[in-house]
PDB file of N, CA and C in Angstrom:
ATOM      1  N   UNK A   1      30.011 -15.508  32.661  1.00  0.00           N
ATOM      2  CA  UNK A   1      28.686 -14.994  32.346  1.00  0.00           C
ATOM      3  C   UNK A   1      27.672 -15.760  33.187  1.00  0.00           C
ATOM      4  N   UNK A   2      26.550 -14.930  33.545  1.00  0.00           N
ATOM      5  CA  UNK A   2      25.801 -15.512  34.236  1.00  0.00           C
ATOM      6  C   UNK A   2      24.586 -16.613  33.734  1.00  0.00           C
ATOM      7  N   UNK A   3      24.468 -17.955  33.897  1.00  0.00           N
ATOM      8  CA  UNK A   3      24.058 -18.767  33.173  1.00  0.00           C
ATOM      9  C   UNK A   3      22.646 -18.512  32.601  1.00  0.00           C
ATOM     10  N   UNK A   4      21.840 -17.987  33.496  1.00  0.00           N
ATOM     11  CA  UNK A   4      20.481 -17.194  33.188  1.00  0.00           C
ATOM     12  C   UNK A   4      20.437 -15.847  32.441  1.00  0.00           C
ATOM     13  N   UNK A   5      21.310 -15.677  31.862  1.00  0.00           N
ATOM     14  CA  UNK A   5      21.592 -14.475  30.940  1.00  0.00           C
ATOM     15  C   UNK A   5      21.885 -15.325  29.609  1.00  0.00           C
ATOM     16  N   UNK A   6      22.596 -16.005  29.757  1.00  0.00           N
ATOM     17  CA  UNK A   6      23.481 -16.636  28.632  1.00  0.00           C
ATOM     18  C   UNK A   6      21.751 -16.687  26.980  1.00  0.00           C
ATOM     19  N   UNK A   7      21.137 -17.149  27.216  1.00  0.00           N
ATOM     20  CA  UNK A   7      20.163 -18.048  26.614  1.00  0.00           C
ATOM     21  C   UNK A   7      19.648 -16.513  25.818  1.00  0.00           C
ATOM     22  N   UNK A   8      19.338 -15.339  26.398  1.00  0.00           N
ATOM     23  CA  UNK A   8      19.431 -14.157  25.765  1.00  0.00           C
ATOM     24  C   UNK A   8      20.259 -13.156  25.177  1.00  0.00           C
ATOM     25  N   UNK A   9      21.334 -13.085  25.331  1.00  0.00           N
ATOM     26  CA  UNK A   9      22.674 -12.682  24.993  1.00  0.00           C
ATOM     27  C   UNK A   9      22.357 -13.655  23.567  1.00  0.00           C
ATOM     28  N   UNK A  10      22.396 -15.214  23.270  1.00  0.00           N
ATOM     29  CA  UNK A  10      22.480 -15.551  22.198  1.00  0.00           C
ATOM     30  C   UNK A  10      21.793 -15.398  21.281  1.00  0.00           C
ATOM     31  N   UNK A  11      20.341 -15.486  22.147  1.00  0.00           N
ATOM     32  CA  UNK A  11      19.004 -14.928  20.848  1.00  0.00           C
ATOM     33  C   UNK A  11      19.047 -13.245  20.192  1.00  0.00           C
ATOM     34  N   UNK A  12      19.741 -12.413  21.222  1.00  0.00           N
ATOM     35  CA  UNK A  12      20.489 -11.316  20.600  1.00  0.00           C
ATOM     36  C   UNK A  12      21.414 -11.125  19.479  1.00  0.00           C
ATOM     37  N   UNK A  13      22.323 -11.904  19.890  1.00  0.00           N
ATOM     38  CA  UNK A  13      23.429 -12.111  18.747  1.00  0.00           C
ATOM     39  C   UNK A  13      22.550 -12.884  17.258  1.00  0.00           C
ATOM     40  N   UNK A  14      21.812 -13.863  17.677  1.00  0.00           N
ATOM     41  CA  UNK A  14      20.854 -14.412  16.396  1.00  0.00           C
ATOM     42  C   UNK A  14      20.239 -13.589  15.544  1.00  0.00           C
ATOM     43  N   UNK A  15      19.405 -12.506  16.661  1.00  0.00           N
ATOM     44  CA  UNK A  15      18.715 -11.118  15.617  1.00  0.00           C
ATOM     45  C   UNK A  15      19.770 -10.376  14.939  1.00  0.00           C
ATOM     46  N   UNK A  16      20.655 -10.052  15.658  1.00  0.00           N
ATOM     47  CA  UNK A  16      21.284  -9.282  14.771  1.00  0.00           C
ATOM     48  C   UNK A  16      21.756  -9.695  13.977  1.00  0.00           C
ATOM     49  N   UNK A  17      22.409 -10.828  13.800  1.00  0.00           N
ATOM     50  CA  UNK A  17      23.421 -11.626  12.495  1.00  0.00           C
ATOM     51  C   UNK A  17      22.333 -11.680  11.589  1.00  0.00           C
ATOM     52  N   UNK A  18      20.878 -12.030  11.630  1.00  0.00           N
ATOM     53  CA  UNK A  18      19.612 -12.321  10.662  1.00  0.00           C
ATOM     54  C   UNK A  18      19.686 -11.098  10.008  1.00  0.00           C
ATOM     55  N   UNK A  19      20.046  -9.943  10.689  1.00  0.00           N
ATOM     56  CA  UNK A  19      19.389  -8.690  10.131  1.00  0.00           C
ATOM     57  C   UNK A  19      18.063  -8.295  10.401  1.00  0.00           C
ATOM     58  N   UNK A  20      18.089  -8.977  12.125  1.00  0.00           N
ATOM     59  CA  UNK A  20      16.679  -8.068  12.633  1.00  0.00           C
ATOM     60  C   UNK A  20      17.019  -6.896  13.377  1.00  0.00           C
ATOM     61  N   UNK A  21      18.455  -7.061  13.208  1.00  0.00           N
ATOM     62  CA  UNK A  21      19.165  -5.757  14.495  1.00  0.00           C
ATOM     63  C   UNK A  21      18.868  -4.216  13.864  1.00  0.00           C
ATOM     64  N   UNK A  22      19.370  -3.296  15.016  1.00  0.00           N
ATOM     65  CA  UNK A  22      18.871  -1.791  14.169  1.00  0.00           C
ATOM     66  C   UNK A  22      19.895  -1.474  13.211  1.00  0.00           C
ATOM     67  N   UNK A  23      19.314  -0.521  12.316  1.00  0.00           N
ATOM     68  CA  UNK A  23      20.370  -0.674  11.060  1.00  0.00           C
ATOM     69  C   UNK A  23      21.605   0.377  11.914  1.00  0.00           C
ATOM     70  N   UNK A  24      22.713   0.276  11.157  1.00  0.00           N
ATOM     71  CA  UNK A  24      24.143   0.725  11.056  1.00  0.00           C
ATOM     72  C   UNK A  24      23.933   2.588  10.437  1.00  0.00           C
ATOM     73  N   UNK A  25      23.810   3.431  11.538  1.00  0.00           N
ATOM     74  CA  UNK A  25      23.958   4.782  10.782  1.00  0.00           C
ATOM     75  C   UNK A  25      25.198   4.840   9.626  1.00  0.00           C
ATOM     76  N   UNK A  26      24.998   5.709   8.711  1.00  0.00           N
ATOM     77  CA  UNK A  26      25.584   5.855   7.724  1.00  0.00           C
ATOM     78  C   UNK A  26      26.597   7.623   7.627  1.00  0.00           C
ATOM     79  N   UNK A  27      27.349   7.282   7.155  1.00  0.00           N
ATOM     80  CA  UNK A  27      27.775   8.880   6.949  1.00  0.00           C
ATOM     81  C   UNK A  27      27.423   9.207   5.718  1.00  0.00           C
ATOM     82  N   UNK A  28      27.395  10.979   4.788  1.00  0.00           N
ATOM     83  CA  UNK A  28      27.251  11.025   3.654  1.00  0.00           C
ATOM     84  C   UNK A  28      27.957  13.066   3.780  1.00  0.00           C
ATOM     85  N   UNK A  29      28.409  12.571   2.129  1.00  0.00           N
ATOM     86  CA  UNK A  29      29.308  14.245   2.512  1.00  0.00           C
ATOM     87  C   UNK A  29      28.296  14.991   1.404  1.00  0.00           C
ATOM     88  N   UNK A  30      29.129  16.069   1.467  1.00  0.00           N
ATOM     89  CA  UNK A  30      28.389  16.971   0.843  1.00  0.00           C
ATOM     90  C   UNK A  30      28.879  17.809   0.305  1.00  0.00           C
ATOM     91  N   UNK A  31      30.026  18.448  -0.824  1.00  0.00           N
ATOM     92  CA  UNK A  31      31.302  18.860  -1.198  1.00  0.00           C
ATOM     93  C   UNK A  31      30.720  20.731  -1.554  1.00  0.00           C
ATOM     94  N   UNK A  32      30.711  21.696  -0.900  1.00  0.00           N
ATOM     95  CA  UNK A  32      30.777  23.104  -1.294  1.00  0.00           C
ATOM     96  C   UNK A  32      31.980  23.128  -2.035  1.00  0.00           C
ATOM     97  N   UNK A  33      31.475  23.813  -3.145  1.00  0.00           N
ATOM     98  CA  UNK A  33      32.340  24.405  -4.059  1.00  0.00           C
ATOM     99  C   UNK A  33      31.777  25.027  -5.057  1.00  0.00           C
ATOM    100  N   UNK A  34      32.526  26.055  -5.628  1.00  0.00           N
ATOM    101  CA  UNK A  34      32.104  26.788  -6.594  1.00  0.00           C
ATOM    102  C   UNK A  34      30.350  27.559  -6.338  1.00  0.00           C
ATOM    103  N   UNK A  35      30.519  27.726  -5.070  1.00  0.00           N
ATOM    104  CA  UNK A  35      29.343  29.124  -4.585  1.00  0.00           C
ATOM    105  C   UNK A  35      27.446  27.631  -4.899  1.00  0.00           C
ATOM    106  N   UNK A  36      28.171  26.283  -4.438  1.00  0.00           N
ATOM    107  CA  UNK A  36      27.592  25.138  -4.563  1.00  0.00           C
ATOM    108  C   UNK A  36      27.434  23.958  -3.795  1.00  0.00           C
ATOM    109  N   UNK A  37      26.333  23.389  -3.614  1.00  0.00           N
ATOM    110  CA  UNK A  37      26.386  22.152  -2.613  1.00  0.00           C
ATOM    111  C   UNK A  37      26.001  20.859  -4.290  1.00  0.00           C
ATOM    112  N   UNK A  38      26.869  19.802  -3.612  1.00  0.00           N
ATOM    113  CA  UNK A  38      27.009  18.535  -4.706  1.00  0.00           C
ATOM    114  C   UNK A  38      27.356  17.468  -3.449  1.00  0.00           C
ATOM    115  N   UNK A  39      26.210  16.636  -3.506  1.00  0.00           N
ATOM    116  CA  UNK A  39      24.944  17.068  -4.765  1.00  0.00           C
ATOM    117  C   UNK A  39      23.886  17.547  -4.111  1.00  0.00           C
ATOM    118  N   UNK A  40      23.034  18.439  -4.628  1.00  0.00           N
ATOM    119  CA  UNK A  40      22.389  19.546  -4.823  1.00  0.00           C
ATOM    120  C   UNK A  40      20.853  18.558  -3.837  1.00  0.00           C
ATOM    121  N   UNK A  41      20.863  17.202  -3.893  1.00  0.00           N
ATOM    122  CA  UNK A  41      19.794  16.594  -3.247  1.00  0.00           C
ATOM    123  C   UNK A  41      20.244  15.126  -2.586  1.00  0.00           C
ATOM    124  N   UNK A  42      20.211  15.062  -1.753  1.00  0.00           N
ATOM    125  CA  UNK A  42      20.614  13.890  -1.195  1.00  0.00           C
ATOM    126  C   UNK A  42      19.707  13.187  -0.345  1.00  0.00           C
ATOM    127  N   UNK A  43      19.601  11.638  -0.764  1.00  0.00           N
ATOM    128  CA  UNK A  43      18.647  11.090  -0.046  1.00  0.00           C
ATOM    129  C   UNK A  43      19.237  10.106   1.031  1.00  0.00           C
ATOM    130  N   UNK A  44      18.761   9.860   2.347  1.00  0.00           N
ATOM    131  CA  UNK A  44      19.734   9.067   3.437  1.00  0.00           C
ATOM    132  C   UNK A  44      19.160   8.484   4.066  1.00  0.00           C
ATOM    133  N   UNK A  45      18.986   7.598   5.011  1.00  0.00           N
ATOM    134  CA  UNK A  45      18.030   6.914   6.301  1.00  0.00           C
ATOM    135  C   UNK A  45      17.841   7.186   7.331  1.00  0.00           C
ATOM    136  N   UNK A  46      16.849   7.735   7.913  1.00  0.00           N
ATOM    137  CA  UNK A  46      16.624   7.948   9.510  1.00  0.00           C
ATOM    138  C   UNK A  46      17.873   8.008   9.900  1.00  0.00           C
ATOM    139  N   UNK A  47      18.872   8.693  10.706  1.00  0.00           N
ATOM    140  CA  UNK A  47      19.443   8.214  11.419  1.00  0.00           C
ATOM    141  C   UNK A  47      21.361   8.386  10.876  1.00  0.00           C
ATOM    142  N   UNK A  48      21.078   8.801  10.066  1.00  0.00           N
ATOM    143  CA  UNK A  48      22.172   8.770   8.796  1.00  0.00           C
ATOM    144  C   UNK A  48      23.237  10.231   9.302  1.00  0.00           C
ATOM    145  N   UNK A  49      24.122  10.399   9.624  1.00  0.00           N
ATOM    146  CA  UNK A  49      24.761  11.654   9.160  1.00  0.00           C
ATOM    147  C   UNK A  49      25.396  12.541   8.042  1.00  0.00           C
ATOM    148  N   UNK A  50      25.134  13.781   8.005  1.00  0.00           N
ATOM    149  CA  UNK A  50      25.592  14.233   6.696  1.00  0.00           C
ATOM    150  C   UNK A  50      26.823  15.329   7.064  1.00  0.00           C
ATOM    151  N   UNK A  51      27.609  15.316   6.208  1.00  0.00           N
ATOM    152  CA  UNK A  51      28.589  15.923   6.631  1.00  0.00           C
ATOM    153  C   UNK A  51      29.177  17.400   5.661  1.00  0.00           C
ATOM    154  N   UNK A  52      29.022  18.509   5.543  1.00  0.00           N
ATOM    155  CA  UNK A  52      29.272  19.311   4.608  1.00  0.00           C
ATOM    156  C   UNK A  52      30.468  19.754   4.965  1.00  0.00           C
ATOM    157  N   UNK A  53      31.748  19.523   3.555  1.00  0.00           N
ATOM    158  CA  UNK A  53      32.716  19.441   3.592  1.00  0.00           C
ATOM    159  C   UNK A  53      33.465  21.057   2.636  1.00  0.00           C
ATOM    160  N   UNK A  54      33.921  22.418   3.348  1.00  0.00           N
ATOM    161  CA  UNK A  54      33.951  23.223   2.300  1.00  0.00           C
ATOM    162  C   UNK A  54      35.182  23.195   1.382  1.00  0.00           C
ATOM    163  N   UNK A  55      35.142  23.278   0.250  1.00  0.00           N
ATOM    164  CA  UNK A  55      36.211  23.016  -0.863  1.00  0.00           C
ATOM    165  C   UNK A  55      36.622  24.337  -1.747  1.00  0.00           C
ATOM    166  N   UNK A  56      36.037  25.534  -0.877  1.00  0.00           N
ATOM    167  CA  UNK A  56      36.453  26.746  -1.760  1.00  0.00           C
ATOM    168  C   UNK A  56      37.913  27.261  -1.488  1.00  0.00           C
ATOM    169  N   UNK A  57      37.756  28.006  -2.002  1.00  0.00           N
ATOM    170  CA  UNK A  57      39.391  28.614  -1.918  1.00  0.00           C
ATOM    171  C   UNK A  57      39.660  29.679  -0.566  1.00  0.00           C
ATOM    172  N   UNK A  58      38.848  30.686  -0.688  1.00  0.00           N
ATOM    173  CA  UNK A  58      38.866  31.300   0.246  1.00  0.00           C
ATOM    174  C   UNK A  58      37.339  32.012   1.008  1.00  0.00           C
ATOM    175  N   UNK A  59      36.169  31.364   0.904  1.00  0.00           N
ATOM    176  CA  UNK A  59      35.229  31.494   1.084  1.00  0.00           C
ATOM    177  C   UNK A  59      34.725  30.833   2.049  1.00  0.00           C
ATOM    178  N   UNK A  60      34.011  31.489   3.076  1.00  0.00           N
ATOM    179  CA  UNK A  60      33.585  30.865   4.175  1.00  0.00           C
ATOM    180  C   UNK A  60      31.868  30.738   4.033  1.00  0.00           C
ATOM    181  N   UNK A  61      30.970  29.569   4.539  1.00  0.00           N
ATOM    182  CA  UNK A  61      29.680  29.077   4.139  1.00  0.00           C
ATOM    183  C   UNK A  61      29.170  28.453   4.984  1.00  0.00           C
ATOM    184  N   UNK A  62      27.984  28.318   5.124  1.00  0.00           N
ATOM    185  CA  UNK A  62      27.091  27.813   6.740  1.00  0.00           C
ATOM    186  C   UNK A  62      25.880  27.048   5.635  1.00  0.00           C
ATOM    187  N   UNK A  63      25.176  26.188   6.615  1.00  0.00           N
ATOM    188  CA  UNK A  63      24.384  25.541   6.291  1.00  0.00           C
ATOM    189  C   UNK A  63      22.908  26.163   7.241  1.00  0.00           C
ATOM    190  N   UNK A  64      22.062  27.030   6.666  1.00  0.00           N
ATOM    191  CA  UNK A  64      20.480  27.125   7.240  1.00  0.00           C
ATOM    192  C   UNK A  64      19.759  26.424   6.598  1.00  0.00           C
ATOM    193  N   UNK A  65      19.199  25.739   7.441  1.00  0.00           N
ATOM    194  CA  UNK A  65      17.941  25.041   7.948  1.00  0.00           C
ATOM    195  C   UNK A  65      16.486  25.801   7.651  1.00  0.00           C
ATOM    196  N   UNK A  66      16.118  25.698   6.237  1.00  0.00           N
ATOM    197  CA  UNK A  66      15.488  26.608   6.148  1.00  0.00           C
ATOM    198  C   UNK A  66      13.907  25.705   7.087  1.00  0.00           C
ATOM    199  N   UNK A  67      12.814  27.162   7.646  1.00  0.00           N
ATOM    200  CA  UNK A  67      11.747  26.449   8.234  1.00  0.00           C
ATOM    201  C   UNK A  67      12.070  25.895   9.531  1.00  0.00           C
ATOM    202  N   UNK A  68      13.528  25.713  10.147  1.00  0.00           N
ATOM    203  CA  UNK A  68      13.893  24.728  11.606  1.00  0.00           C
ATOM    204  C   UNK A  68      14.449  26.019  12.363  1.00  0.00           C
ATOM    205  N   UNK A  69      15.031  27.312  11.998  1.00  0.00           N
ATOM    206  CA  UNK A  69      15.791  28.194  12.880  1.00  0.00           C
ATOM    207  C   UNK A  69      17.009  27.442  13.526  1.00  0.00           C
ATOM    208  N   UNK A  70      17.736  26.783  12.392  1.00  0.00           N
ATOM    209  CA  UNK A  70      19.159  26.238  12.555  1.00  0.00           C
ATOM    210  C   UNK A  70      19.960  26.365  11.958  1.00  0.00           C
ATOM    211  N   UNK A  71      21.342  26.752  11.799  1.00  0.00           N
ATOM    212  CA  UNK A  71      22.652  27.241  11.053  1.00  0.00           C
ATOM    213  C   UNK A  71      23.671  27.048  11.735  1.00  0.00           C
ATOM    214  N   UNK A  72      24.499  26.370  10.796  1.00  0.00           N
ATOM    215  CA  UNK A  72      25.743  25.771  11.295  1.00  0.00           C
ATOM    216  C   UNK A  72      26.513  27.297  11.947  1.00  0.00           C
ATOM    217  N   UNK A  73      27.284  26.960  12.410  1.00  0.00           N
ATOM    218  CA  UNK A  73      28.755  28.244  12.239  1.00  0.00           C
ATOM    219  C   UNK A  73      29.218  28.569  10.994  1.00  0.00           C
ATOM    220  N   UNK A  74      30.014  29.179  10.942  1.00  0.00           N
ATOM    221  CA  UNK A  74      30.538  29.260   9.208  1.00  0.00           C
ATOM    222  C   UNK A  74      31.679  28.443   9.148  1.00  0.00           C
ATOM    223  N   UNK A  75      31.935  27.975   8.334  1.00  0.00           N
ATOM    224  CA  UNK A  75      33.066  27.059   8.332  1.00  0.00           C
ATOM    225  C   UNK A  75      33.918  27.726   6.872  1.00  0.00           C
ATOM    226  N   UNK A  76      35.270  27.636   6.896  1.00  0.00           N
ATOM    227  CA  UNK A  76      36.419  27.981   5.946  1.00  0.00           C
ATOM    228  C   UNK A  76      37.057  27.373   4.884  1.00  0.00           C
ATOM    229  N   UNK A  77      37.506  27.396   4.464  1.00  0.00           N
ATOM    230  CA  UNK A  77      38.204  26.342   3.486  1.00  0.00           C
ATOM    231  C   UNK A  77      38.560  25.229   4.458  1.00  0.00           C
ATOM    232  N   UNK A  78      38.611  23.734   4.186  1.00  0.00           N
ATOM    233  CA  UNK A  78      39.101  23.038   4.475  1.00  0.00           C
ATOM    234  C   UNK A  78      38.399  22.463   5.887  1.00  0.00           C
ATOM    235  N   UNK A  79      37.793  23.534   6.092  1.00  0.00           N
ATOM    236  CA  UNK A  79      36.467  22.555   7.286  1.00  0.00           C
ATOM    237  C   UNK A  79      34.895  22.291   7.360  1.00  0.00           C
ATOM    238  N   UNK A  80      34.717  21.426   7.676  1.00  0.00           N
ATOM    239  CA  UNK A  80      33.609  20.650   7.930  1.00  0.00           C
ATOM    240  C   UNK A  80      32.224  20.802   8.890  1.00  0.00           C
ATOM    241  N   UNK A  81      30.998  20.273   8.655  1.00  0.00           N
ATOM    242  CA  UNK A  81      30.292  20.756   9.477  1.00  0.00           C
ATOM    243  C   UNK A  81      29.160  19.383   9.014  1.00  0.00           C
ATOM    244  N   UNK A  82      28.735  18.591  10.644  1.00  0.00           N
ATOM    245  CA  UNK A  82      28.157  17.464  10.299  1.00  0.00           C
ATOM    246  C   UNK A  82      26.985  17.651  11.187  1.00  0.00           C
ATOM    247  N   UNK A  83      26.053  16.771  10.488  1.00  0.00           N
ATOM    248  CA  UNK A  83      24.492  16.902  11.258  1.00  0.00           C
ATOM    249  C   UNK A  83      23.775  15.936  11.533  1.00  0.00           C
ATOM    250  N   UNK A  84      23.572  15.150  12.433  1.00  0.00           N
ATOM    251  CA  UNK A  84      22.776  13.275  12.452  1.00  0.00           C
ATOM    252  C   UNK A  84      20.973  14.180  12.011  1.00  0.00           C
ATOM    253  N   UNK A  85      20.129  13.001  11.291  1.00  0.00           N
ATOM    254  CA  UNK A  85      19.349  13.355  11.091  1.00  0.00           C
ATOM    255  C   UNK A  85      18.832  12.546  11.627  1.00  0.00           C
ATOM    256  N   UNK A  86      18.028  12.620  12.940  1.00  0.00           N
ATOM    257  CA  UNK A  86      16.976  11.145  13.574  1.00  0.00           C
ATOM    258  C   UNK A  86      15.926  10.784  13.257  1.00  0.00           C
ATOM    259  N   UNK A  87      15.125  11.778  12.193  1.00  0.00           N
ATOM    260  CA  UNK A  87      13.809  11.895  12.063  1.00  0.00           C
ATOM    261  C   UNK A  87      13.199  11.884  10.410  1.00  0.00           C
ATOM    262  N   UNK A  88      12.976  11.223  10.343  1.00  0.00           N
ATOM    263  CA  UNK A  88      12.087  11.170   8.826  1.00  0.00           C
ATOM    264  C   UNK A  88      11.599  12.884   8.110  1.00  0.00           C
ATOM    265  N   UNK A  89      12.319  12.886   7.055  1.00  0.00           N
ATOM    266  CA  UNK A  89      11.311  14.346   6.489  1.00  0.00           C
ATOM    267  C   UNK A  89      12.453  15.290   5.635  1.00  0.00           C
ATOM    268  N   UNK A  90      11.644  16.280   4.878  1.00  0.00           N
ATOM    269  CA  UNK A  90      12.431  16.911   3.552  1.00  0.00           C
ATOM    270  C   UNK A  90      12.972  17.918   4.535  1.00  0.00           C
ATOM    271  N   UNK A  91      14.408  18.199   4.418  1.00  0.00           N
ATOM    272  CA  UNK A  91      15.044  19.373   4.878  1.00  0.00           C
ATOM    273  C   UNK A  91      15.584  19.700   4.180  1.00  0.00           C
ATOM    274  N   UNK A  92      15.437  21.272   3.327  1.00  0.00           N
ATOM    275  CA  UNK A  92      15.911  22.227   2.921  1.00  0.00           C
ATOM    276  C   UNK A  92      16.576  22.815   3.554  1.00  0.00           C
ATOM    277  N   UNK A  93      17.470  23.528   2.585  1.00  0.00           N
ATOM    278  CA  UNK A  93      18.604  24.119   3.305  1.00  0.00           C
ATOM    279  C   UNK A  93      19.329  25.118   2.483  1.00  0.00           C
ATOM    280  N   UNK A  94      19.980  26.522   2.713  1.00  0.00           N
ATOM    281  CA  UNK A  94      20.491  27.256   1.888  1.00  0.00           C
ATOM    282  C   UNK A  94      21.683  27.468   2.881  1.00  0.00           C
ATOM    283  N   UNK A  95      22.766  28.097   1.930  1.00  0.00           N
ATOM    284  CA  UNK A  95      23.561  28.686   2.535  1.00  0.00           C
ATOM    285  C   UNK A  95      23.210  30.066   3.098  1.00  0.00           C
ATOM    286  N   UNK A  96      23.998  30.423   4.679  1.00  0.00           N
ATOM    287  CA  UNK A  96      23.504  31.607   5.478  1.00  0.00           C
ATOM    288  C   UNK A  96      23.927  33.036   4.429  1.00  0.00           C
ATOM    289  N   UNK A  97      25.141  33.176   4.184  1.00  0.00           N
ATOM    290  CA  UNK A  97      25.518  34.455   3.449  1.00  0.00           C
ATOM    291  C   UNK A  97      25.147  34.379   2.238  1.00  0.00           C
ATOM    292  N   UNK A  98      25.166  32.980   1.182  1.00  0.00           N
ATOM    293  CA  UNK A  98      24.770  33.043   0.000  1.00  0.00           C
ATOM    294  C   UNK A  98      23.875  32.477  -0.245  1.00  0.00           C
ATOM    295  N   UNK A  99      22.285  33.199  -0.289  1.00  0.00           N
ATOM    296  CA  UNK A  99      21.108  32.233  -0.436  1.00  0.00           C
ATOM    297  C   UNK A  99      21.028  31.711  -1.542  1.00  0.00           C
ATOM    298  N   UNK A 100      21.623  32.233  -2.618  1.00  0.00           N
ATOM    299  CA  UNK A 100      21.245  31.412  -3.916  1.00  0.00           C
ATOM    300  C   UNK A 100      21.676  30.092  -3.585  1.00  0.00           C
ATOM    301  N   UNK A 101      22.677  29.555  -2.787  1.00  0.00           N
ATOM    302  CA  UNK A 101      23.070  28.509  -2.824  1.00  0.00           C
ATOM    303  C   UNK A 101      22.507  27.601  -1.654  1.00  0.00           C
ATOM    304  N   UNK A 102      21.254  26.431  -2.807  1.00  0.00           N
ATOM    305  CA  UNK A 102      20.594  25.503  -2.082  1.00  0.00           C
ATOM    306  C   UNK A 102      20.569  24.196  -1.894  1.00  0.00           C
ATOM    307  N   UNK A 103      20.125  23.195  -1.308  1.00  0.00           N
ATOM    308  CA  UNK A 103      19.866  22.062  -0.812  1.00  0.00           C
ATOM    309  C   UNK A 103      18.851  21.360  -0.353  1.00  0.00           C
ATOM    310  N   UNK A 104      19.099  20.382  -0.421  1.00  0.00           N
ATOM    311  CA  UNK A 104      17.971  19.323   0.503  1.00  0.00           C
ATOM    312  C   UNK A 104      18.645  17.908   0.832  1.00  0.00           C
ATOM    313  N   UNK A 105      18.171  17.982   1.886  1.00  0.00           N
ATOM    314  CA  UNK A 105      17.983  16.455   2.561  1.00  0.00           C
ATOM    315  C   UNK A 105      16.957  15.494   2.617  1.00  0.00           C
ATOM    316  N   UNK A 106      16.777  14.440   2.017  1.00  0.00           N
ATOM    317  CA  UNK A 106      15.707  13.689   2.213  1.00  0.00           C
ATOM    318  C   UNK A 106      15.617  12.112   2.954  1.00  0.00           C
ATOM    319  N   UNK A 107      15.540  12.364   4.298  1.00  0.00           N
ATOM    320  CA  UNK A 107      15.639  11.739   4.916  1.00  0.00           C
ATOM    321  C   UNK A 107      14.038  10.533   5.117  1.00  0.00           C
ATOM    322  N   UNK A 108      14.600   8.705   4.643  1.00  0.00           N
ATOM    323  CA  UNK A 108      13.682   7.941   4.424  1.00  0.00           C
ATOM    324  C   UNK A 108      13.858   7.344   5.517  1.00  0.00           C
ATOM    325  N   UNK A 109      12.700   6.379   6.151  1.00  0.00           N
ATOM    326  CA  UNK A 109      12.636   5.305   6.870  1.00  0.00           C
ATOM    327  C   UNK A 109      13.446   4.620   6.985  1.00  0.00           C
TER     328      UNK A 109
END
């Protein structure tokens, strides 16, 4: 290592071990089932991913973005559909074929 590097490289490693470093994104699921998202409101951090996992039997379900003009694909039994959230703010969300079935994201600082 180059000796004029060294002295910053360590004050790096110092912030982060303190817990001045940037936080650690998080994952978080989101279980469809029964014509349902659980849980029904979920709160996460800047930065956080959420992952909607479908658990029906034979029913296929998408995630819109209500207000953003965004929707997953449809996904089937047994697959998944994940979304990083970078930005602070309430996102609602219904399913594309079955609007009764709703959501939110509440993404904090």
């Amino acid at each position: 290592m180059n000796a004029r590097f060294a002295p910053a490289c360590l004050l790096a490693a110092a912030f982060s071990l303190a817990g001045g470093g940037p936080a650690v994104a998080a994952e978080h699921q989101v279980v469809v089932e029964k014509y349902a998202f659980a849980p029904m409101e979920l709160r996460i951090k800047r930065g956080d991913t959420v992952t909607w996992v479908n658990n029906e039997k034979r029913v296929s379900h998408s995630v819109l973005l209500l207000g953003r003009n965004e929707e997953s694909e449809r996904f089937f039994p047994g697959e998944k559909w994940s979304r990083a959230f970078p930005e602070a703010g309430r996102f609602e969300y219904r399913c594309g074929p079955h609007p009764e079935m709703l959501g939110v994201v509440i993404v904090e600082e």
